[in-house]
Protein backbone atom coordinates (compact mmCIF):
# COMPACT_ATOMS: atom_id res chain seq x y z
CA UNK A 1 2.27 18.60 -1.45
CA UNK A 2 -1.42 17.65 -1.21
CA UNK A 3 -2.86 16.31 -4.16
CA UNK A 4 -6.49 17.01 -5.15
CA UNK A 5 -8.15 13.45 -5.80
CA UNK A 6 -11.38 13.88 -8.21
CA UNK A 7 -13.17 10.37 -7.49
CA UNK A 8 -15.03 9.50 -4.15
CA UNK A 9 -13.76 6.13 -4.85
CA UNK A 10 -10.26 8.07 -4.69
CA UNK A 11 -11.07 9.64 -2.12
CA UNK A 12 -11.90 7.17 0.41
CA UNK A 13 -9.19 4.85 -0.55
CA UNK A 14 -6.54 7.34 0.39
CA UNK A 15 -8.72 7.60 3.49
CA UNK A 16 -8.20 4.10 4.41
CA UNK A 17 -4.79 3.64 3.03
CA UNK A 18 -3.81 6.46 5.42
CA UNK A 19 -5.87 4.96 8.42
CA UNK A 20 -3.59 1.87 8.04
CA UNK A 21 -0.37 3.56 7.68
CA UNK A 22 -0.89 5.63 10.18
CA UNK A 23 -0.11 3.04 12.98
CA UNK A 24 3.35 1.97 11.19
CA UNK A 25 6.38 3.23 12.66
CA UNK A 26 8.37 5.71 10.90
CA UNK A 27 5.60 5.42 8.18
CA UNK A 28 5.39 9.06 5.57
CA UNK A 29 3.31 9.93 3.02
CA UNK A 30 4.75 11.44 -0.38
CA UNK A 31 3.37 12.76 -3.70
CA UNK A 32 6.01 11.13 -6.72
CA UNK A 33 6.31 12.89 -10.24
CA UNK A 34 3.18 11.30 -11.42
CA UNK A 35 0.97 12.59 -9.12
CA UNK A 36 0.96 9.05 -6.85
CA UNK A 37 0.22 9.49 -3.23
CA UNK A 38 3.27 7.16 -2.37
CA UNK A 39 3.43 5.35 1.27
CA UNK A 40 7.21 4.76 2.67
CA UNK A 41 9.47 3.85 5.23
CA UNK A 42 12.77 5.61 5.46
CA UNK A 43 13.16 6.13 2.05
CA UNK A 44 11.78 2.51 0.64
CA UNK A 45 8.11 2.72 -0.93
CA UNK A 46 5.96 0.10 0.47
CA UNK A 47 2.62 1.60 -1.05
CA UNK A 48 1.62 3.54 -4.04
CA UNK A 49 -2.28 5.10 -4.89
CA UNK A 50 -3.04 6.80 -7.94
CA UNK A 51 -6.08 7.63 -9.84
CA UNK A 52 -6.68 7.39 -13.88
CA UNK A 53 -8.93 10.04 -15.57
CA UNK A 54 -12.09 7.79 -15.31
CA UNK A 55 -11.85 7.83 -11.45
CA UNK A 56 -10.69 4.42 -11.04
CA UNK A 57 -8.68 4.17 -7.64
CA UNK A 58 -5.69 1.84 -7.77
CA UNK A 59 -3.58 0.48 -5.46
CA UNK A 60 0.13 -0.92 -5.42
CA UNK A 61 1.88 -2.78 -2.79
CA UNK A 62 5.13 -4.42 -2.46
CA UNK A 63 5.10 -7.76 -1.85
CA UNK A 64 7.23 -10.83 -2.89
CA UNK A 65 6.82 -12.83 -6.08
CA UNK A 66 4.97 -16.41 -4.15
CA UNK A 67 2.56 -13.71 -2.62
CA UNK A 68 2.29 -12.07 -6.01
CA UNK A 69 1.47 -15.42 -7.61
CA UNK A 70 -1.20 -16.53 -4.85
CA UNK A 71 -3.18 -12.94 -5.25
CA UNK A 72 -3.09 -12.42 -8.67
CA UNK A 73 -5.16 -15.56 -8.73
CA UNK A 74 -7.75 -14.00 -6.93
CA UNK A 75 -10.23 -11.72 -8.50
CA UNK A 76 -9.27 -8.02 -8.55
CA UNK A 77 -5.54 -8.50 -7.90
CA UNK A 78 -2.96 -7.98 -11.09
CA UNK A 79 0.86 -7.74 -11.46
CA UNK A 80 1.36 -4.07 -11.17
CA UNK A 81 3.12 -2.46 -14.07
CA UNK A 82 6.69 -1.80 -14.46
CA UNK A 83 7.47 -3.12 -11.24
CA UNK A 84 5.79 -6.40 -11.07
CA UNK A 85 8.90 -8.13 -11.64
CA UNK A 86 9.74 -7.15 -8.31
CA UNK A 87 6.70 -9.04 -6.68
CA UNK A 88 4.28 -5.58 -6.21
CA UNK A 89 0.65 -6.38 -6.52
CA UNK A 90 -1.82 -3.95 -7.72
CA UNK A 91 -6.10 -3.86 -7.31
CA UNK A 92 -8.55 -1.05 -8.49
CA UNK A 93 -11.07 0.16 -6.66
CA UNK A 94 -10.17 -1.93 -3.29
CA UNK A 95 -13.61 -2.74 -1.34
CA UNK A 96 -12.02 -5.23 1.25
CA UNK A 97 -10.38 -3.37 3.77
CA UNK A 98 -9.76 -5.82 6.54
CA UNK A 99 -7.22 -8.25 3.90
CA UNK A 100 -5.97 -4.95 2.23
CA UNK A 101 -5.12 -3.50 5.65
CA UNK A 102 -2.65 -7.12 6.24
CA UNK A 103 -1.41 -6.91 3.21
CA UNK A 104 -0.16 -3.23 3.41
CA UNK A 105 1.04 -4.15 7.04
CA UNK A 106 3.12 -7.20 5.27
CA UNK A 107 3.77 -4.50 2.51
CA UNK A 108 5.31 -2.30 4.87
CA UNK A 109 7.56 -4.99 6.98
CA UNK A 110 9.38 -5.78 3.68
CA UNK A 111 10.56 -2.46 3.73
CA UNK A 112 11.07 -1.49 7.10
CA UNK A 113 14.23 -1.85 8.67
CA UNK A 114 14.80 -4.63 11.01
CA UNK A 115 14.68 -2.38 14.14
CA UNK A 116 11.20 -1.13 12.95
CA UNK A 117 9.60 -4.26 12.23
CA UNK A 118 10.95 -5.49 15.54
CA UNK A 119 9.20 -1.93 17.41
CA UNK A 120 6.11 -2.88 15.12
CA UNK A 121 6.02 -6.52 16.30
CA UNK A 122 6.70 -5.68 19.91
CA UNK A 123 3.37 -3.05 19.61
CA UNK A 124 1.16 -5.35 18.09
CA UNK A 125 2.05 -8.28 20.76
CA UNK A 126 1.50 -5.64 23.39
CA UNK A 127 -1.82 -4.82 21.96
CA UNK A 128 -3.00 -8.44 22.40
């Protein structure tokens, strides 16, 4: 299901949120309950975009609870809602794209399997 994003803010963080995925292994793109473009890897959600009435973009990743505490720190980055407690980060309106695009790489080799994040690995250390 394609979901019809209102903001170009939105808009061109899905963009770049899909550029990144697209180069992780096994790596789909859903549309949840809520209306959340959601980002996983056989069956475990590494990244979750949504957009609020206003047409503020925001961004969820998973991530680990030392991460979690280091980021939210940094200006921009919050303790995502309801899920938090697991160590997911959150940011609205993203600008940084380089450090977002590691982070959703890190995001996604918490969730991958072993084998994938072993495939992954073995691509990027073939790249260079």
């Amino acid at each position: 299901m394609e979901r019809q994003l209102k903001s170009p803010n939105s808009i061109n963080m899905l963009q770049n949120v899909r550029r990144i995925c697209a180069g992780l292994p096994e790596a789909e793109e859903l549309v949840d309950g809520f209306g959340h473009s959601v980002f996983k890897v056989r069956g475990k959600s590494f990244v979750m975009m949504g957009e609020v009435d206003n047409g503020d973009a925001n961004l969820s990743f998973k991530s680990d609870r030392e991460n979690q505490e280091i980021l939210t720190r940094q200006e921009g980055f919050y303790r995502t809602p309801y899920i938090g407690q697991h160590g997911w980060v959150s940011i609205k309106n993203p600008q940084q794209w380089d450090e977002l695009g590691d982070l959703l790489q890190e995001a996604y080799l918490r969730a991958a399997p072993k084998r994938l994040v072993r495939l992954f690995m073995d691509e990027q250390e073939s790249k260079g």
